[in-house]
C-alpha atoms as a PDB file:
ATOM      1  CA  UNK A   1     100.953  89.656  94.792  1.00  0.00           C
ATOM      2  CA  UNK A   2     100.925  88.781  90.924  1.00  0.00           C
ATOM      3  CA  UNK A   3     104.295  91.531  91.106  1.00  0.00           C
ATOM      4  CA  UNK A   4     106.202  90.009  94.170  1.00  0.00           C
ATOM      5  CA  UNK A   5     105.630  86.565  92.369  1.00  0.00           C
ATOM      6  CA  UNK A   6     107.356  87.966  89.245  1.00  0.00           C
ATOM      7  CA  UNK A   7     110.239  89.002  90.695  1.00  0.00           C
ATOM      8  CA  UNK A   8     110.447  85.867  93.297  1.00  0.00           C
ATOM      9  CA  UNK A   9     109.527  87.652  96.316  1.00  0.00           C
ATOM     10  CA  UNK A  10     106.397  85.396  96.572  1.00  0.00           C
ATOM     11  CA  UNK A  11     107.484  83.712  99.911  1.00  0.00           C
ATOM     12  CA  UNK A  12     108.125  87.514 101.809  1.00  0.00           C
ATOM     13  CA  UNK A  13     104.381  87.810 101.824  1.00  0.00           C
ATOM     14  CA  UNK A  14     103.815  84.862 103.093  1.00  0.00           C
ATOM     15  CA  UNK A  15     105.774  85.373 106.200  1.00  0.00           C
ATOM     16  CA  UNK A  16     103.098  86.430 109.129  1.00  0.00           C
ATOM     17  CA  UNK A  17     104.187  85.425 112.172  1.00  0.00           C
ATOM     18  CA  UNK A  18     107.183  84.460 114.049  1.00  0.00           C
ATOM     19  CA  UNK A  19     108.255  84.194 117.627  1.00  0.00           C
ATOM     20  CA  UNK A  20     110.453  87.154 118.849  1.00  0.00           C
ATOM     21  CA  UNK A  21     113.266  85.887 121.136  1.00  0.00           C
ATOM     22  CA  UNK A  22     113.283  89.157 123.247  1.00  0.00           C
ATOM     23  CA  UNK A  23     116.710  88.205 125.166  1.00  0.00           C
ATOM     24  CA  UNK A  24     118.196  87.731 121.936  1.00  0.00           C
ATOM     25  CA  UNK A  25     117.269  90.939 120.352  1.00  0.00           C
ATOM     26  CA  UNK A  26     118.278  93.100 123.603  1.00  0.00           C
ATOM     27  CA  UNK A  27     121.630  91.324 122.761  1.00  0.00           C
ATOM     28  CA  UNK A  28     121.949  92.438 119.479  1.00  0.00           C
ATOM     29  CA  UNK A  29     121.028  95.445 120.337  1.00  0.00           C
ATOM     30  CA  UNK A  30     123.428  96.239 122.834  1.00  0.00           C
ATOM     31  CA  UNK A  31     126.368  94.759 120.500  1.00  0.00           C
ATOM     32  CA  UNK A  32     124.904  96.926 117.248  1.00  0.00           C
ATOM     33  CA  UNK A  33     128.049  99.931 116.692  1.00  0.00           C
ATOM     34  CA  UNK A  34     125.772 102.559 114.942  1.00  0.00           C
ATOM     35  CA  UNK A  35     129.557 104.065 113.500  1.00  0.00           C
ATOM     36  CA  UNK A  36     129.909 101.183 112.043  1.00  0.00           C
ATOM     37  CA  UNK A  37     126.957  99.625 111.079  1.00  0.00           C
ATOM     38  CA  UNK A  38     128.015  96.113 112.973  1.00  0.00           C
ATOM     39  CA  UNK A  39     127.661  93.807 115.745  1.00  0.00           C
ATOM     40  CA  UNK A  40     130.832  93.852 118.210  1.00  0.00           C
ATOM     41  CA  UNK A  41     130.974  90.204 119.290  1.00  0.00           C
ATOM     42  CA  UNK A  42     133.746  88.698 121.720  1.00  0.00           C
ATOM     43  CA  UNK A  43     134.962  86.811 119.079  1.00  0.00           C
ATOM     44  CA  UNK A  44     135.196  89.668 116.234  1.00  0.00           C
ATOM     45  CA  UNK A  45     132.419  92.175 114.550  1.00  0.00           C
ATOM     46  CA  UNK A  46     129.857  90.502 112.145  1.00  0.00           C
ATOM     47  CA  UNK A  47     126.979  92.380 109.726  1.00  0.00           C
ATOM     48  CA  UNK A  48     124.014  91.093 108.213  1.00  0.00           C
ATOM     49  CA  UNK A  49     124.548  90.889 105.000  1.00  0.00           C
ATOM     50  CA  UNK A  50     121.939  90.323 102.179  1.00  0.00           C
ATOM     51  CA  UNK A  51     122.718  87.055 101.651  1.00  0.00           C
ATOM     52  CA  UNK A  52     121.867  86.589 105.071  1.00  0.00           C
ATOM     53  CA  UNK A  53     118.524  88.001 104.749  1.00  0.00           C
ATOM     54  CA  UNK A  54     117.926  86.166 101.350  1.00  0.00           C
ATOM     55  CA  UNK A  55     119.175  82.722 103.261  1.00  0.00           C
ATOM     56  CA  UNK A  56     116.151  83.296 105.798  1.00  0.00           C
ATOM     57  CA  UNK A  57     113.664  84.795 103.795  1.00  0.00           C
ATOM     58  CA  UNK A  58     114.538  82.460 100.612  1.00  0.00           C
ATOM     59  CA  UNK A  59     114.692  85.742  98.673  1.00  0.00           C
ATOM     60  CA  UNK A  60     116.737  85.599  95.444  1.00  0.00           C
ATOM     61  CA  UNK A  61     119.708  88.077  95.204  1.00  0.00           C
ATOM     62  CA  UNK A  62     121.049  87.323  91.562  1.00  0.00           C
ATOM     63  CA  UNK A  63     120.754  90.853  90.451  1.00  0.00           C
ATOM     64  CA  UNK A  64     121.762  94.125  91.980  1.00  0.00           C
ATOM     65  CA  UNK A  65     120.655  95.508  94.808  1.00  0.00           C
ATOM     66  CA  UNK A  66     118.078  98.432  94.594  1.00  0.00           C
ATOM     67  CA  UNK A  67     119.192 101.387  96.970  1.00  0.00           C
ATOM     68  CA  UNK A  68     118.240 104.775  96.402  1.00  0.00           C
ATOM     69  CA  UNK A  69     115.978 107.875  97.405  1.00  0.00           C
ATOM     70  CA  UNK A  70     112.180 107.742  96.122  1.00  0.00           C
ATOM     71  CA  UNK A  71     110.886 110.526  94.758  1.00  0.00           C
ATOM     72  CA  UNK A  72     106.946 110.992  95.187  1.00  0.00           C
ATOM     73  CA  UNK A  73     105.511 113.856  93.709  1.00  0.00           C
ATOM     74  CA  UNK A  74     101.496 112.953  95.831  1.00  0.00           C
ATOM     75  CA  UNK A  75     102.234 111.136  98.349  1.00  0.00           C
ATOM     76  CA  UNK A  76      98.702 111.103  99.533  1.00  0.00           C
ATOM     77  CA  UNK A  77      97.962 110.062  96.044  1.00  0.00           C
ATOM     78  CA  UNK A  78     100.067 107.251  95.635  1.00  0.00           C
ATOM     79  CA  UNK A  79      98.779 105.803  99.210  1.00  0.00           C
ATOM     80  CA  UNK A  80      95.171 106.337  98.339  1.00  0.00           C
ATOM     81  CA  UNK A  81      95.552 104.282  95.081  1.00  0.00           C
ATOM     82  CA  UNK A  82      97.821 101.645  96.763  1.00  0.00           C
ATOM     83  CA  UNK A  83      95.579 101.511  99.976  1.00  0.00           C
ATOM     84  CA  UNK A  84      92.163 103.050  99.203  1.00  0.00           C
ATOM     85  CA  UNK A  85      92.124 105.271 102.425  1.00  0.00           C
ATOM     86  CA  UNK A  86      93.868 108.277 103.329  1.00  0.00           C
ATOM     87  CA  UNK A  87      95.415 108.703 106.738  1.00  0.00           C
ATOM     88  CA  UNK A  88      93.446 111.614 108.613  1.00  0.00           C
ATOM     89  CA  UNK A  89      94.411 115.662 108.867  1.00  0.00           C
ATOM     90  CA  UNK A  90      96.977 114.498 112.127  1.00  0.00           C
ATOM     91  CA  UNK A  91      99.083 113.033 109.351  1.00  0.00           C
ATOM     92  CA  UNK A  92      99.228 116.479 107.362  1.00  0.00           C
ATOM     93  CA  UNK A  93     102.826 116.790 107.062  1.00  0.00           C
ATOM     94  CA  UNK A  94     103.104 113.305 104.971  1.00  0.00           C
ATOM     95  CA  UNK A  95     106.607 111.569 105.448  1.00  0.00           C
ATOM     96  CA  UNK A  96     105.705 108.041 105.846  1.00  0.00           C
ATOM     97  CA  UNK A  97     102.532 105.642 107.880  1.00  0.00           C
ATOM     98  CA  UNK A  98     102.311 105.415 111.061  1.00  0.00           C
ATOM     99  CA  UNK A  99     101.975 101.605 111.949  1.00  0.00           C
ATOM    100  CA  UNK A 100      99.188 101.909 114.250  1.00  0.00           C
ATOM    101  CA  UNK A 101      97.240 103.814 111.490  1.00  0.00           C
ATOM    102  CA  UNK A 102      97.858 100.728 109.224  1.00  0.00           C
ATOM    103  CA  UNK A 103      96.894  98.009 111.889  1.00  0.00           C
ATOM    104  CA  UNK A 104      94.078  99.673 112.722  1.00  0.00           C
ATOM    105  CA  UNK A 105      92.758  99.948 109.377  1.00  0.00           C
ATOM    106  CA  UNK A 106      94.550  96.420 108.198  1.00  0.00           C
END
């Protein structure tokens, strides 16, 4: 926490829950254009942009954005340190957490 409040990301953790408007997301999703990474609206195509995201959240965007490919040389490592569990031997090819592993240990 002491690292999201340094860079001003102090108010993403605090989101926990929110209502999901289900009719509105199946919407969206039928309107997303994966070629083109945009919603196709009547009225003309529209993308979320980051200051969209920052508007909502109440992120700041004053710097660059960071993109990019991680490198992790121990991934099981890095999550041990960062979670204090491992996930079990069905995870043994490591690309990433499986949410139900982390709700059912968070």
């Amino acid at each position: 926490m002491p690292y999201l409040e340094q860079a001003e990301f102090g108010s993403a953790a605090q989101i926990r829950t929110f209502d999901l408007q289900y009719d509105l997301i199946s919407a969206l999703v039928e309107r997303w254009r994966l070629e083109t990474y945009t919603f196709h609206f009547p009225c003309r195509e529209c993308t979320v942009t980051r200051e969209d995201v920052a508007l909502q959240l109440g992120l700041p965007i004053d710097d660059s954005p960071i993109t990019g490919v991680s490198a992790v040389a121990d991934p099981f490592a890095l999550c041990h340190s960062l979670l204090g569990v491992l996930p079990g031997d069905d995870e043994e090819n490591f690309t990433g957490l499986k949410f139900t592993w982390l709700k059912a240990r968070f």
